[in-house]
Each structure stands twice: as structure tokens, then as C-alpha cells.
PDB file of N, CA and C in Angstrom:
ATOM      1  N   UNK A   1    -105.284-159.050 -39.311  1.00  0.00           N
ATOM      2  CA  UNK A   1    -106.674-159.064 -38.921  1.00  0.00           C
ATOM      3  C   UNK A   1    -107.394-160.104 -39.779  1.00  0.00           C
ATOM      4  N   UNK A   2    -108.380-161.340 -38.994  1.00  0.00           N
ATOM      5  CA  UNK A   2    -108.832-161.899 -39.564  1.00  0.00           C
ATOM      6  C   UNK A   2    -110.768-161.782 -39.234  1.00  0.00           C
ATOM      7  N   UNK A   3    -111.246-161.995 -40.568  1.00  0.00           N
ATOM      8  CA  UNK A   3    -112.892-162.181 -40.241  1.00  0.00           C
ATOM      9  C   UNK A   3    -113.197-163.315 -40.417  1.00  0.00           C
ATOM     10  N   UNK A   4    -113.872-164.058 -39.712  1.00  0.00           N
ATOM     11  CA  UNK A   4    -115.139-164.732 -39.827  1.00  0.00           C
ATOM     12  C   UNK A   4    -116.060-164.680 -39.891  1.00  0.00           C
ATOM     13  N   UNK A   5    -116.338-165.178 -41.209  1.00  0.00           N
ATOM     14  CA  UNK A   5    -117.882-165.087 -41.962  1.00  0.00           C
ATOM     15  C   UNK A   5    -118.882-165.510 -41.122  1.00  0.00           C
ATOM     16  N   UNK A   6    -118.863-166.504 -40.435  1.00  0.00           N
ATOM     17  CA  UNK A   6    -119.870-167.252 -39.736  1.00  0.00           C
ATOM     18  C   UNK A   6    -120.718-166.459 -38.606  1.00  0.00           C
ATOM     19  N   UNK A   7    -119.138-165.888 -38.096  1.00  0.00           N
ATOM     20  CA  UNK A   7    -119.454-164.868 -36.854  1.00  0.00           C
ATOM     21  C   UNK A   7    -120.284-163.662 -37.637  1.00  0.00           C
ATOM     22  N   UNK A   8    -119.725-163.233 -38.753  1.00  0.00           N
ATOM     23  CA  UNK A   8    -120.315-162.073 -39.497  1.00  0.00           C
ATOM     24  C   UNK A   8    -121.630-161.919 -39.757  1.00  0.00           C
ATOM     25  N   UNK A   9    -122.138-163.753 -40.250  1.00  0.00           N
ATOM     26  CA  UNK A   9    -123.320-163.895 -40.962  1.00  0.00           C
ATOM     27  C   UNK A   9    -124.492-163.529 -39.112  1.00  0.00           C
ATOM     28  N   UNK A  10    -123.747-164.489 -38.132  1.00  0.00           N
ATOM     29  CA  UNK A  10    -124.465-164.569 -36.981  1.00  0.00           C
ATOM     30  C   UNK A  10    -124.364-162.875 -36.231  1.00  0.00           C
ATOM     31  N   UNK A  11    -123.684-162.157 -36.702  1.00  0.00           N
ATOM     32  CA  UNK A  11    -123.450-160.829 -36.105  1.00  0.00           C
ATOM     33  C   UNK A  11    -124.977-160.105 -36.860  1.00  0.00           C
ATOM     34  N   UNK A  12    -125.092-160.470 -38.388  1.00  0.00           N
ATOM     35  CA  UNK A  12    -125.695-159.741 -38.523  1.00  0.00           C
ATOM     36  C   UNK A  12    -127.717-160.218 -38.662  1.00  0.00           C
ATOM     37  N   UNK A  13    -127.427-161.530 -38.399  1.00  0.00           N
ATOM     38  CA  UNK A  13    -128.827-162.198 -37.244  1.00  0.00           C
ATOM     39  C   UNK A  13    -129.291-161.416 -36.544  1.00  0.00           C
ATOM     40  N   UNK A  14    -128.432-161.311 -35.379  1.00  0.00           N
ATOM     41  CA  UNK A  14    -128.179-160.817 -34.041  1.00  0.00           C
ATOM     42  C   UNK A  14    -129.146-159.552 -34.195  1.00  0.00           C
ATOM     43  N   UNK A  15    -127.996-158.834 -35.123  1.00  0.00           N
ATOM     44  CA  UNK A  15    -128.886-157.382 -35.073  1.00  0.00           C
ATOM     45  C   UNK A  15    -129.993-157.066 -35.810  1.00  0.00           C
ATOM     46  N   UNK A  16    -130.552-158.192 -37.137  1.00  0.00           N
ATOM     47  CA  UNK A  16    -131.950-157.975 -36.955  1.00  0.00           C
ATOM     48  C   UNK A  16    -132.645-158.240 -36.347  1.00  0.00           C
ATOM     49  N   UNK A  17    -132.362-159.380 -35.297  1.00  0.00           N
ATOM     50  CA  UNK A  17    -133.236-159.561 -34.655  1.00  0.00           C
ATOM     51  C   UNK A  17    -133.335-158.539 -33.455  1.00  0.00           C
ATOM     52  N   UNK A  18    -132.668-157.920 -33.196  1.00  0.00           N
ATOM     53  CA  UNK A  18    -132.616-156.477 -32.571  1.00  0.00           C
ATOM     54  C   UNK A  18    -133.384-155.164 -32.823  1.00  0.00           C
ATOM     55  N   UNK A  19    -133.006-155.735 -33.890  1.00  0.00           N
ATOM     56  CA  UNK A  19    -133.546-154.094 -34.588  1.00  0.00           C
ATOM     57  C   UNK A  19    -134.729-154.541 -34.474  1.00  0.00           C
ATOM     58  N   UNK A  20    -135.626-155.993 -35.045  1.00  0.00           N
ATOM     59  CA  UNK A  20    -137.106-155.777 -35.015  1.00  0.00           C
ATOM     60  C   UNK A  20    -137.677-155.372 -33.621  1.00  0.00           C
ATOM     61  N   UNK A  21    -137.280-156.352 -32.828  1.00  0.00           N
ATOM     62  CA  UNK A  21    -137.550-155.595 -31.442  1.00  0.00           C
ATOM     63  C   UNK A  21    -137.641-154.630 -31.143  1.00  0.00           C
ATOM     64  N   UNK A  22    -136.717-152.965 -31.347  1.00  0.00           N
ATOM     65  CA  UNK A  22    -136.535-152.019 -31.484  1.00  0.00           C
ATOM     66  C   UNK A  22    -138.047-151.231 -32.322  1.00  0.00           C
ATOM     67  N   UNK A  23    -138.175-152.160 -33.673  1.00  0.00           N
ATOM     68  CA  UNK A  23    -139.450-151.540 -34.355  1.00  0.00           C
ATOM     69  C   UNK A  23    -140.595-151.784 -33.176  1.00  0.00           C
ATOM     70  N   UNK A  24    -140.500-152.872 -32.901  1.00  0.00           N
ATOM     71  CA  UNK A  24    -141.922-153.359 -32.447  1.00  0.00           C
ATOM     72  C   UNK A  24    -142.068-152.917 -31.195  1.00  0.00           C
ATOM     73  N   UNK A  25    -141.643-152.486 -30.685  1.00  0.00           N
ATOM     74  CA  UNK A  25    -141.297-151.696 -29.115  1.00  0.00           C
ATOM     75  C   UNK A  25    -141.225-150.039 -28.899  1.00  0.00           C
ATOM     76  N   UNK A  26    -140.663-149.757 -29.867  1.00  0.00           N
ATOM     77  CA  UNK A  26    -140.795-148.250 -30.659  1.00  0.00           C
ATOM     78  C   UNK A  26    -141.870-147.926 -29.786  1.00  0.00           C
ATOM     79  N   UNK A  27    -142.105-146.268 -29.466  1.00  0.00           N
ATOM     80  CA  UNK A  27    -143.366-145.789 -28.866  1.00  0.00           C
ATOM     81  C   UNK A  27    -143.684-144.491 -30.219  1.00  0.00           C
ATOM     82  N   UNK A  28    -142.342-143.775 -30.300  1.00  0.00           N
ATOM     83  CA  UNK A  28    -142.597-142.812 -31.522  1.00  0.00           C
ATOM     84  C   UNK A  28    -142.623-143.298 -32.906  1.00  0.00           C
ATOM     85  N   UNK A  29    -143.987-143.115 -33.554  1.00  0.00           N
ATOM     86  CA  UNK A  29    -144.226-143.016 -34.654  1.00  0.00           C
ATOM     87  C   UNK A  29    -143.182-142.362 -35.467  1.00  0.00           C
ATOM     88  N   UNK A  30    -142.638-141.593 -35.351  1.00  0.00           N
ATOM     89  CA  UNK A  30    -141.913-140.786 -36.626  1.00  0.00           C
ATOM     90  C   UNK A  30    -140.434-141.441 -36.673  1.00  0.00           C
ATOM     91  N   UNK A  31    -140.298-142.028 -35.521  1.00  0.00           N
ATOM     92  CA  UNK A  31    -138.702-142.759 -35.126  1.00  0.00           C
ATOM     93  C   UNK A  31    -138.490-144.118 -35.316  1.00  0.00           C
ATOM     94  N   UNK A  32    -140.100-144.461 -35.708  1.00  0.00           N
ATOM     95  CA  UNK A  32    -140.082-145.856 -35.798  1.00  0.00           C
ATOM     96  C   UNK A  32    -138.997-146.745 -36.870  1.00  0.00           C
ATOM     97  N   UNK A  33    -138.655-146.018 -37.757  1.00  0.00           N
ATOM     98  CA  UNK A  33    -138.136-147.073 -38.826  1.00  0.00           C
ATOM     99  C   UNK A  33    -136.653-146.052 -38.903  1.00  0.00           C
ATOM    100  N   UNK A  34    -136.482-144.659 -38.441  1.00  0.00           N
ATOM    101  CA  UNK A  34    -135.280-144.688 -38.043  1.00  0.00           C
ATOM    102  C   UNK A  34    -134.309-145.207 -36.813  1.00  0.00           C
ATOM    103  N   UNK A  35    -135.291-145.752 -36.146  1.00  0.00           N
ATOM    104  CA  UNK A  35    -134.489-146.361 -35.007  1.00  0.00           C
ATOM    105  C   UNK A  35    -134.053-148.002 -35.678  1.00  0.00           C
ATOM    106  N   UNK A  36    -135.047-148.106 -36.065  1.00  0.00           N
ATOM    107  CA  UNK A  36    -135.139-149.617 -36.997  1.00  0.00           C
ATOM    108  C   UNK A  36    -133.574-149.745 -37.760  1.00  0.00           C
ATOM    109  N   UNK A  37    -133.875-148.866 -38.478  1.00  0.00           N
ATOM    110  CA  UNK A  37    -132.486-149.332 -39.784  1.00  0.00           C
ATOM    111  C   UNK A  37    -131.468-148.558 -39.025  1.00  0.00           C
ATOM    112  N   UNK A  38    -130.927-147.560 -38.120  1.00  0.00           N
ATOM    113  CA  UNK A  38    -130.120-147.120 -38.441  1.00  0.00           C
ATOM    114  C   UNK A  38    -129.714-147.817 -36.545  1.00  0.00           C
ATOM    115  N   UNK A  39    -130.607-148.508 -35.710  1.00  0.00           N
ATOM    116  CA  UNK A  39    -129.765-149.730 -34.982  1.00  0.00           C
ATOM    117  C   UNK A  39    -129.739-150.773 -35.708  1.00  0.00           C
ATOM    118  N   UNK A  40    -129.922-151.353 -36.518  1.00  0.00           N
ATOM    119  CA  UNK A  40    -129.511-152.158 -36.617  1.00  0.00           C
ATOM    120  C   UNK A  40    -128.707-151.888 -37.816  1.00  0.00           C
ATOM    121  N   UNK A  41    -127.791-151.068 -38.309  1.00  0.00           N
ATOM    122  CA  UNK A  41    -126.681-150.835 -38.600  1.00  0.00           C
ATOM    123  C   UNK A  41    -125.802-150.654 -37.839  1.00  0.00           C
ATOM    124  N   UNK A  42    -126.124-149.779 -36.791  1.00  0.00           N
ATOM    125  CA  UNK A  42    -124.919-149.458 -35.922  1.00  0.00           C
ATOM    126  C   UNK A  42    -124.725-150.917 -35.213  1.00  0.00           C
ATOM    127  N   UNK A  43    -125.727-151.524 -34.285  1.00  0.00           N
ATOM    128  CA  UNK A  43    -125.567-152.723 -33.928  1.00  0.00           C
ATOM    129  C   UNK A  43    -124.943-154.043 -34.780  1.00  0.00           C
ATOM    130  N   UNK A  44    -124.864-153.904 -35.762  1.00  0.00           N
ATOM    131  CA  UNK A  44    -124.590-155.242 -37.042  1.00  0.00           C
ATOM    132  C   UNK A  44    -122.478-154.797 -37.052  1.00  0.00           C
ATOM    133  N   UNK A  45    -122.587-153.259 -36.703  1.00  0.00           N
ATOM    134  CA  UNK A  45    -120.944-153.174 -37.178  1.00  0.00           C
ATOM    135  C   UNK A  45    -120.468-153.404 -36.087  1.00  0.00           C
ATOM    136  N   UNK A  46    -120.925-153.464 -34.363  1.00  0.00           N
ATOM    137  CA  UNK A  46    -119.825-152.992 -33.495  1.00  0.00           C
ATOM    138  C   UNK A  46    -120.664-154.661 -32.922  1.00  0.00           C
ATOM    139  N   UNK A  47    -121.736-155.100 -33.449  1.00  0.00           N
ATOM    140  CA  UNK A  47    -121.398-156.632 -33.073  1.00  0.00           C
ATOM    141  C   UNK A  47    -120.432-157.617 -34.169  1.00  0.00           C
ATOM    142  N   UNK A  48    -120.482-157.540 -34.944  1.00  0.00           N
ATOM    143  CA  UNK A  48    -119.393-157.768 -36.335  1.00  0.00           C
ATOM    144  C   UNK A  48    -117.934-157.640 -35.898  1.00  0.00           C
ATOM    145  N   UNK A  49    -117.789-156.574 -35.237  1.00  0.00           N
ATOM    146  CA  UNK A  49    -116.870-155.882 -35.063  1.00  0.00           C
ATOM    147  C   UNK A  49    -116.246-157.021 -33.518  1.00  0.00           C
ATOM    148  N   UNK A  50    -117.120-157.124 -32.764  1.00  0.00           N
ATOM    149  CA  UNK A  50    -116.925-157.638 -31.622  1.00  0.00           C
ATOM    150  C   UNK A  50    -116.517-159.268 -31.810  1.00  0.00           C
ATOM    151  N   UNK A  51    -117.173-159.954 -32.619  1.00  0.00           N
ATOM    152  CA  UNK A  51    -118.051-161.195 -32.462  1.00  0.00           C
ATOM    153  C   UNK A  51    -117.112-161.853 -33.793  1.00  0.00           C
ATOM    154  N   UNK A  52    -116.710-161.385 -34.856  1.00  0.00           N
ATOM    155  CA  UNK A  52    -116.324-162.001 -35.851  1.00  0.00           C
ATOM    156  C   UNK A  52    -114.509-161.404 -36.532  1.00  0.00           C
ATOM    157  N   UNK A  53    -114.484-160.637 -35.703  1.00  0.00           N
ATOM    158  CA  UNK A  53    -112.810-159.696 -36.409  1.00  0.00           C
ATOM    159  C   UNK A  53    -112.178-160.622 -35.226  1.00  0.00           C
ATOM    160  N   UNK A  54    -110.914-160.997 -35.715  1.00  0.00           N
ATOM    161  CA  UNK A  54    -109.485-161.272 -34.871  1.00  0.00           C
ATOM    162  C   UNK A  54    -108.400-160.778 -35.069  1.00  0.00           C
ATOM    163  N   UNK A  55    -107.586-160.199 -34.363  1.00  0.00           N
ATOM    164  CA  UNK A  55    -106.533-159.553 -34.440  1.00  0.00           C
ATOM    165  C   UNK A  55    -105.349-160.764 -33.762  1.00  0.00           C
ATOM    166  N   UNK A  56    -104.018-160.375 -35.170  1.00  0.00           N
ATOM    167  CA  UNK A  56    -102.733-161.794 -34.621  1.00  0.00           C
ATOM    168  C   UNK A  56    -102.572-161.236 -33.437  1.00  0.00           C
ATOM    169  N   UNK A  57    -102.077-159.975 -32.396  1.00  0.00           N
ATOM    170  CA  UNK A  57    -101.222-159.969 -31.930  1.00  0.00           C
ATOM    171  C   UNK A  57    -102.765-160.322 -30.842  1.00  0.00           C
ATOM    172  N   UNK A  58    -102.328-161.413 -29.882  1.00  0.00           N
ATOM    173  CA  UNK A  58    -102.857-162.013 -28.900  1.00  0.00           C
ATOM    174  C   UNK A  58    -103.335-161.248 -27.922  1.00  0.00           C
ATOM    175  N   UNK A  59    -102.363-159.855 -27.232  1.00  0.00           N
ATOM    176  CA  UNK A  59    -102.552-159.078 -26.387  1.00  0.00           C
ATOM    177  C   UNK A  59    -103.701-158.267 -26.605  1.00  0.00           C
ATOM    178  N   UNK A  60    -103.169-157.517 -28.016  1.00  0.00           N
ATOM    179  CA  UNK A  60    -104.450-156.203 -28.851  1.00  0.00           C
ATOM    180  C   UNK A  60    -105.596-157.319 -28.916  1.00  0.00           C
ATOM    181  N   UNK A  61    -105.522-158.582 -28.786  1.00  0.00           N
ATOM    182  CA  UNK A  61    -106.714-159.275 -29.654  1.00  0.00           C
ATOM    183  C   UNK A  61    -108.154-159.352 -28.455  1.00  0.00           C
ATOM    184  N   UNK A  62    -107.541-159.564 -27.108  1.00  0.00           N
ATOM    185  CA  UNK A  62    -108.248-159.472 -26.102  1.00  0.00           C
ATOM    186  C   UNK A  62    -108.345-157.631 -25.429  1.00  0.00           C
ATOM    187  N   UNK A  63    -107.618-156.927 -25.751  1.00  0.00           N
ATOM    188  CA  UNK A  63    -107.955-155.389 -25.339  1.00  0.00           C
ATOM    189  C   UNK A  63    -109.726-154.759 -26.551  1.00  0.00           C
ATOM    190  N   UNK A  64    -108.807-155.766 -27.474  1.00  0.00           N
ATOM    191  CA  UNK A  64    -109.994-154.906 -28.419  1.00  0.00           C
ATOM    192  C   UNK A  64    -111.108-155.883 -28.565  1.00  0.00           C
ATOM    193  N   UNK A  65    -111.199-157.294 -27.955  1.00  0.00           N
ATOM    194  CA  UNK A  65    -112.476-157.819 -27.885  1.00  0.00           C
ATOM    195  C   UNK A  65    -113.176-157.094 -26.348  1.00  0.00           C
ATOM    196  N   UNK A  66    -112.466-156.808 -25.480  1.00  0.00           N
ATOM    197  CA  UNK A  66    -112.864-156.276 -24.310  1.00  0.00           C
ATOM    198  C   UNK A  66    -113.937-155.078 -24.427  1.00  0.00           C
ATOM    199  N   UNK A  67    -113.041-153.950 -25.156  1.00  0.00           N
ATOM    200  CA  UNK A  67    -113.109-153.059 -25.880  1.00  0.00           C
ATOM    201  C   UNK A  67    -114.714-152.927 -26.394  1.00  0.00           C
ATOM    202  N   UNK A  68    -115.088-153.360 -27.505  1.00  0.00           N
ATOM    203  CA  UNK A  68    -115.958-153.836 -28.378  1.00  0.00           C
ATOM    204  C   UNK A  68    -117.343-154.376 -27.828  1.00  0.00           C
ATOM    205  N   UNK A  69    -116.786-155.294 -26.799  1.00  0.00           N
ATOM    206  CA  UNK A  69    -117.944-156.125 -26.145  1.00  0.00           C
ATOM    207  C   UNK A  69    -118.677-154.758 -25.077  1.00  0.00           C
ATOM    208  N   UNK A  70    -117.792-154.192 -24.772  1.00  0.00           N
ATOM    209  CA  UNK A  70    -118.472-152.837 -23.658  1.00  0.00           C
ATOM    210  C   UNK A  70    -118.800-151.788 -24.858  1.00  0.00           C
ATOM    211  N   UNK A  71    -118.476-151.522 -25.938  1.00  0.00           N
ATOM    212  CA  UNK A  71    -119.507-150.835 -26.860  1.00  0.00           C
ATOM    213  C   UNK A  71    -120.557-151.426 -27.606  1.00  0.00           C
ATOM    214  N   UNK A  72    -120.606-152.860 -27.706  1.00  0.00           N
ATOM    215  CA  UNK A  72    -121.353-153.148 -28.279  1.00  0.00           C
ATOM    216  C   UNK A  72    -122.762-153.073 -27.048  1.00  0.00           C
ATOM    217  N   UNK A  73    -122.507-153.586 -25.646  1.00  0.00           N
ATOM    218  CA  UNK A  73    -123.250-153.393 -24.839  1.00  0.00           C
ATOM    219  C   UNK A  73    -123.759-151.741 -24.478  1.00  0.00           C
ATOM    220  N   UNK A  74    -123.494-150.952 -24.824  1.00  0.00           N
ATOM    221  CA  UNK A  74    -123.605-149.494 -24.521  1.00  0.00           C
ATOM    222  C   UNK A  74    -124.600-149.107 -25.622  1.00  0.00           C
ATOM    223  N   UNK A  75    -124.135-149.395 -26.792  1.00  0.00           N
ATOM    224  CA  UNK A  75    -124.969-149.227 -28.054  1.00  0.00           C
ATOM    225  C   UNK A  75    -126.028-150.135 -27.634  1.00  0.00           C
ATOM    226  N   UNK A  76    -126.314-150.990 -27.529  1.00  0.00           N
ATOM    227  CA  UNK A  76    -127.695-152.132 -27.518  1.00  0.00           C
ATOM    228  C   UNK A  76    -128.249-151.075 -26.412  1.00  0.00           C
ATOM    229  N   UNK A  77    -127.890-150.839 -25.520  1.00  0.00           N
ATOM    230  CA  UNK A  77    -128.425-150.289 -24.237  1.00  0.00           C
ATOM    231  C   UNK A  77    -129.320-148.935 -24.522  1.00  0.00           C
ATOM    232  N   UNK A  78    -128.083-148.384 -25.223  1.00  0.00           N
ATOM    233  CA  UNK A  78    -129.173-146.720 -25.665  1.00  0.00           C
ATOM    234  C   UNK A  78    -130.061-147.235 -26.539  1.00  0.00           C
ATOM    235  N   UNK A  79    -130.046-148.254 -27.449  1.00  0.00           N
ATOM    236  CA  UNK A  79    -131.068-147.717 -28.591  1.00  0.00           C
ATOM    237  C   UNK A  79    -132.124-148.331 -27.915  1.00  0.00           C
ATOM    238  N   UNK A  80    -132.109-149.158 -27.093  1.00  0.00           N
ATOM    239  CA  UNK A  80    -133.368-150.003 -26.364  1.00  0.00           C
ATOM    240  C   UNK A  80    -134.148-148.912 -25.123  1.00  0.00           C
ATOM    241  N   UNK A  81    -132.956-148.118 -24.299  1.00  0.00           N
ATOM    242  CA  UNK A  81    -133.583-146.859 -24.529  1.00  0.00           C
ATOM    243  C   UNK A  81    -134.263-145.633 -24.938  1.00  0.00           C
ATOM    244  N   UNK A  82    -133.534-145.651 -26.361  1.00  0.00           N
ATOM    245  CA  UNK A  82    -134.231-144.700 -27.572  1.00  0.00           C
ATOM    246  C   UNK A  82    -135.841-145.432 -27.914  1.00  0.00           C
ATOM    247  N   UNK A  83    -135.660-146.575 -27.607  1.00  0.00           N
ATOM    248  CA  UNK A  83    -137.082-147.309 -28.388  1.00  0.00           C
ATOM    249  C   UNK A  83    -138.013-147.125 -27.252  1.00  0.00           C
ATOM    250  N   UNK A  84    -137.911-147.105 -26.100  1.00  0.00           N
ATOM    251  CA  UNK A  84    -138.877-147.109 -24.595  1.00  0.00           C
ATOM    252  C   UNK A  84    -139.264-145.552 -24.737  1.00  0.00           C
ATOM    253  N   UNK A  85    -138.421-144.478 -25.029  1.00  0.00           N
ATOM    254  CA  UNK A  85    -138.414-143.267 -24.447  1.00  0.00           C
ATOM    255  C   UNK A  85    -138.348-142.359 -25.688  1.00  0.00           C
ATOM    256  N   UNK A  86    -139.182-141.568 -26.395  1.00  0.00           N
ATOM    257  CA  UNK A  86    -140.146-140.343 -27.127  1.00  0.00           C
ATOM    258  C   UNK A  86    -138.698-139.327 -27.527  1.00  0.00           C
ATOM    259  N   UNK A  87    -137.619-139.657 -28.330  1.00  0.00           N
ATOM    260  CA  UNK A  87    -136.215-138.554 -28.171  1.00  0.00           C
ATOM    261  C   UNK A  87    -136.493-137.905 -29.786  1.00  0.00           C
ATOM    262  N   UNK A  88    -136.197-137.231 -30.389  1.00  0.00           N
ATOM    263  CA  UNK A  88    -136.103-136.602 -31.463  1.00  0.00           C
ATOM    264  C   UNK A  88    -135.045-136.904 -32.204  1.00  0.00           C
ATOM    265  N   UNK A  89    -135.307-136.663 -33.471  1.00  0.00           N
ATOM    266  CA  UNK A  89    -134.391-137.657 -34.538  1.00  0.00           C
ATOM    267  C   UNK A  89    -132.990-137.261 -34.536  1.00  0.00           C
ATOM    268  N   UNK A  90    -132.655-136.025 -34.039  1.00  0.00           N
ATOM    269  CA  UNK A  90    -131.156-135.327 -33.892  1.00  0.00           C
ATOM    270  C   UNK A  90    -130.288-135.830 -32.676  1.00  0.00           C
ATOM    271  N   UNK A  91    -131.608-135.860 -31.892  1.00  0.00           N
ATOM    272  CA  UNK A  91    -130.819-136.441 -30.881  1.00  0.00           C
ATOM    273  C   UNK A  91    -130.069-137.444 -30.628  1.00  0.00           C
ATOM    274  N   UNK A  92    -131.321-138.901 -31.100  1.00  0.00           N
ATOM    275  CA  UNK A  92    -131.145-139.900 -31.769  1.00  0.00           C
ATOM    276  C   UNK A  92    -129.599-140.383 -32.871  1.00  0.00           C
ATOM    277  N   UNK A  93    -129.342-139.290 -33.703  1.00  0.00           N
ATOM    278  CA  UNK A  93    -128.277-139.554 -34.448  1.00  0.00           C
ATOM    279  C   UNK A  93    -126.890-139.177 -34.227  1.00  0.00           C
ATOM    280  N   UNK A  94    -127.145-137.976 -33.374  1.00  0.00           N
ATOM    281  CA  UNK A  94    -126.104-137.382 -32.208  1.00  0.00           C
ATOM    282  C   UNK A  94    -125.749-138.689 -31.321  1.00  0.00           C
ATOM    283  N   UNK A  95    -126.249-139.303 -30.682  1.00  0.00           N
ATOM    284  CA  UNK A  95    -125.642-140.060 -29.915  1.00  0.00           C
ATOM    285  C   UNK A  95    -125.448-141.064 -30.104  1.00  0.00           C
ATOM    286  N   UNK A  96    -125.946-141.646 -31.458  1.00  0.00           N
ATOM    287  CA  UNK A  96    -125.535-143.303 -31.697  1.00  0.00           C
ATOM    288  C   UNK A  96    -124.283-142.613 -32.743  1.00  0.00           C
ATOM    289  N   UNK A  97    -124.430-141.409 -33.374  1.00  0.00           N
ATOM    290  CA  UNK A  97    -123.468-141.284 -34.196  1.00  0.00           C
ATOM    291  C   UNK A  97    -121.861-140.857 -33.476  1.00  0.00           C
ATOM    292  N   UNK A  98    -122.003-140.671 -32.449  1.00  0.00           N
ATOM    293  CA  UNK A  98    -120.900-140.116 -31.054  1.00  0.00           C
ATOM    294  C   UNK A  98    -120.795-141.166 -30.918  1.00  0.00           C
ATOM    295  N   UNK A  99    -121.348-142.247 -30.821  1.00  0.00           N
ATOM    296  CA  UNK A  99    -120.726-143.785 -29.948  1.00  0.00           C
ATOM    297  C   UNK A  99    -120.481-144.138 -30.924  1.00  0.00           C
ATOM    298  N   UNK A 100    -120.641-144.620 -32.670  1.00  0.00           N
ATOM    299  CA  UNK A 100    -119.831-145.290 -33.017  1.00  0.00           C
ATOM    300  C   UNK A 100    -118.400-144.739 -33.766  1.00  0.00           C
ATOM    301  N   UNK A 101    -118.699-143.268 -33.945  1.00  0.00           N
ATOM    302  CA  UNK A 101    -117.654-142.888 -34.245  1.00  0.00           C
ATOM    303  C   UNK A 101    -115.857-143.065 -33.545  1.00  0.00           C
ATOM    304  N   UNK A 102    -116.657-143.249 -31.928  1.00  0.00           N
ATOM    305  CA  UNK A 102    -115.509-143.243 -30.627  1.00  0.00           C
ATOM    306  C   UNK A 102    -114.795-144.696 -31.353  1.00  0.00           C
ATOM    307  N   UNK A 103    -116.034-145.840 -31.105  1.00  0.00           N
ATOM    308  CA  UNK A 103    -116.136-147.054 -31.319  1.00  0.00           C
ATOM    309  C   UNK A 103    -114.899-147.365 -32.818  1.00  0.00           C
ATOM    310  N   UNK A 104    -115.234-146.817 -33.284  1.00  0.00           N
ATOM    311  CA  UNK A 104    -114.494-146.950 -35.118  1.00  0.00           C
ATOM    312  C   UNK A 104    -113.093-146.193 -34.753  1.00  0.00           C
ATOM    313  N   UNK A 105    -112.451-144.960 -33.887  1.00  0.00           N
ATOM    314  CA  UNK A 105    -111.356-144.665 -33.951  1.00  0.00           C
ATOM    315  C   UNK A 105    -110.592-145.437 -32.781  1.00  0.00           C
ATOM    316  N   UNK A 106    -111.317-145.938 -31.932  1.00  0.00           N
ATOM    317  CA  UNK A 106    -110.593-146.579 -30.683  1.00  0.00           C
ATOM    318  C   UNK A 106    -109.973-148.335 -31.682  1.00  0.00           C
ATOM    319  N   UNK A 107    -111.269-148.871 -32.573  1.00  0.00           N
ATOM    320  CA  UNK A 107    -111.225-150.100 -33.331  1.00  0.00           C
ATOM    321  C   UNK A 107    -109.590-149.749 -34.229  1.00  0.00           C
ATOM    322  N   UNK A 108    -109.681-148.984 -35.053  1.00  0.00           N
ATOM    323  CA  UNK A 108    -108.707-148.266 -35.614  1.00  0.00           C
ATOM    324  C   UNK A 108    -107.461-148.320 -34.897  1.00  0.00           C
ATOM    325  N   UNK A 109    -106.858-147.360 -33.494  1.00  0.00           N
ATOM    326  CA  UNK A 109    -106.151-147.521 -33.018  1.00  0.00           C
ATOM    327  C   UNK A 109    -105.792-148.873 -32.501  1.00  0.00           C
ATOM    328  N   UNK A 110    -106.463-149.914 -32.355  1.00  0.00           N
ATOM    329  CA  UNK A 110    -105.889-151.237 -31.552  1.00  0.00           C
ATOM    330  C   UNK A 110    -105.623-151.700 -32.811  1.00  0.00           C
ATOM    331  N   UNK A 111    -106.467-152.004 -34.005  1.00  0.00           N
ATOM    332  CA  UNK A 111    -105.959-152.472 -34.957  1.00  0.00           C
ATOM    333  C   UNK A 111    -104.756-152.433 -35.472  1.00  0.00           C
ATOM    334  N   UNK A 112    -104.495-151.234 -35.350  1.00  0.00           N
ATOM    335  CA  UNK A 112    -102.851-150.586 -35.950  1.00  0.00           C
ATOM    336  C   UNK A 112    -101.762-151.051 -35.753  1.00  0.00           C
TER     337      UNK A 112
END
């Protein structure tokens, strides 16, 4: 498995510039700065993850960019949801914490 920094540094651009959007779009006050930091954590690892990791074996290398690119799109999707739509903070962590957990054991298994 190889990283690139470049991709890494631009992965994690990406997701602030995400995440501010996310602040500034926010409708709930109380969710405002947990939606803030904790997408653009989740977003910074599974675009990182997508955008800057290579795997040698050629086959796994395209299953798990495939992979990645449809969680990284799923994650961007809910939290831009979470930011339009009034959800409660459990909920909120329940389901970004369910997607990247999937995200991190599926990453795991191709890696292997």
C-alpha cells in the first residue's frame, strides 16, 4: 500500500472545504459545529482513503478505488443532508458512525 501526500494534502482541502459549506448551510444551531468537525473528519478519511492510498495488486487496487469512491459519495451525500434537515446529535453520529465503520472494515478487507 502506497500514499500520496499530494493526494492526501488535496484530500484534506477537499474536505474543508466541505465541511465549511456544511457550517454555513447548517439550519440547526446546536449541530452546527458538530456537523462541521466531525464531516469533515469523516469526509478527509474516506476521501484520503479514496483519492490518495494505492494498493500493488492492480485488481484489489481498482475494487477498492470503486469501493471508496461510492462511500465517499454516500458520506458527502448524508452529511449535506444532515446540514439541509433539523436531525439530533445521536442520530447524526449513528449514521456517519455506521458508514464509516462499514467503510474502514470493507478498506481493511481489500487491503489484506
Amino acid at each position: 500500500m502506497k500514499i500520496n501526500p499530494f493526494l492526501s494534502v488535496l484530500s484534506l482541502l477537499l474536505a474543508a472545504l466541505i465541511a465549511y459549506a456544511l457550517y454555513y448551510y447548517c439550519k440547526a444551531e446546536d449541530l452546527r459545529w458538530l456537523l462541521t468537525i466531525g464531516g469533515g473528519i469523516s469526509l478527509f478519511l474516506v476521501w484520503a482513503g479514496t483519492l490518495a492510498v494505492r494498493l500493488e495488486n492492480k485488481q484489489r487496487n481498482v475494487n477498492y478505488k470503486v469501493m471508496s469512491s461510492l462511500f465517499a459519495l454516500i458520506i458527502t451525500a448524508v452529511q449535506i443532508v444532515f446540514a439541509f434537515h433539523a436531525v439530533t446529535s445521536p442520530v447524526y453520529l449513528l449514521w456517519t458512525g455506521i458508514l464509516l465503520i462499514i467503510w474502514l472494515i470493507l478498506a481493511y478487507v481489500m487491503a489484506k
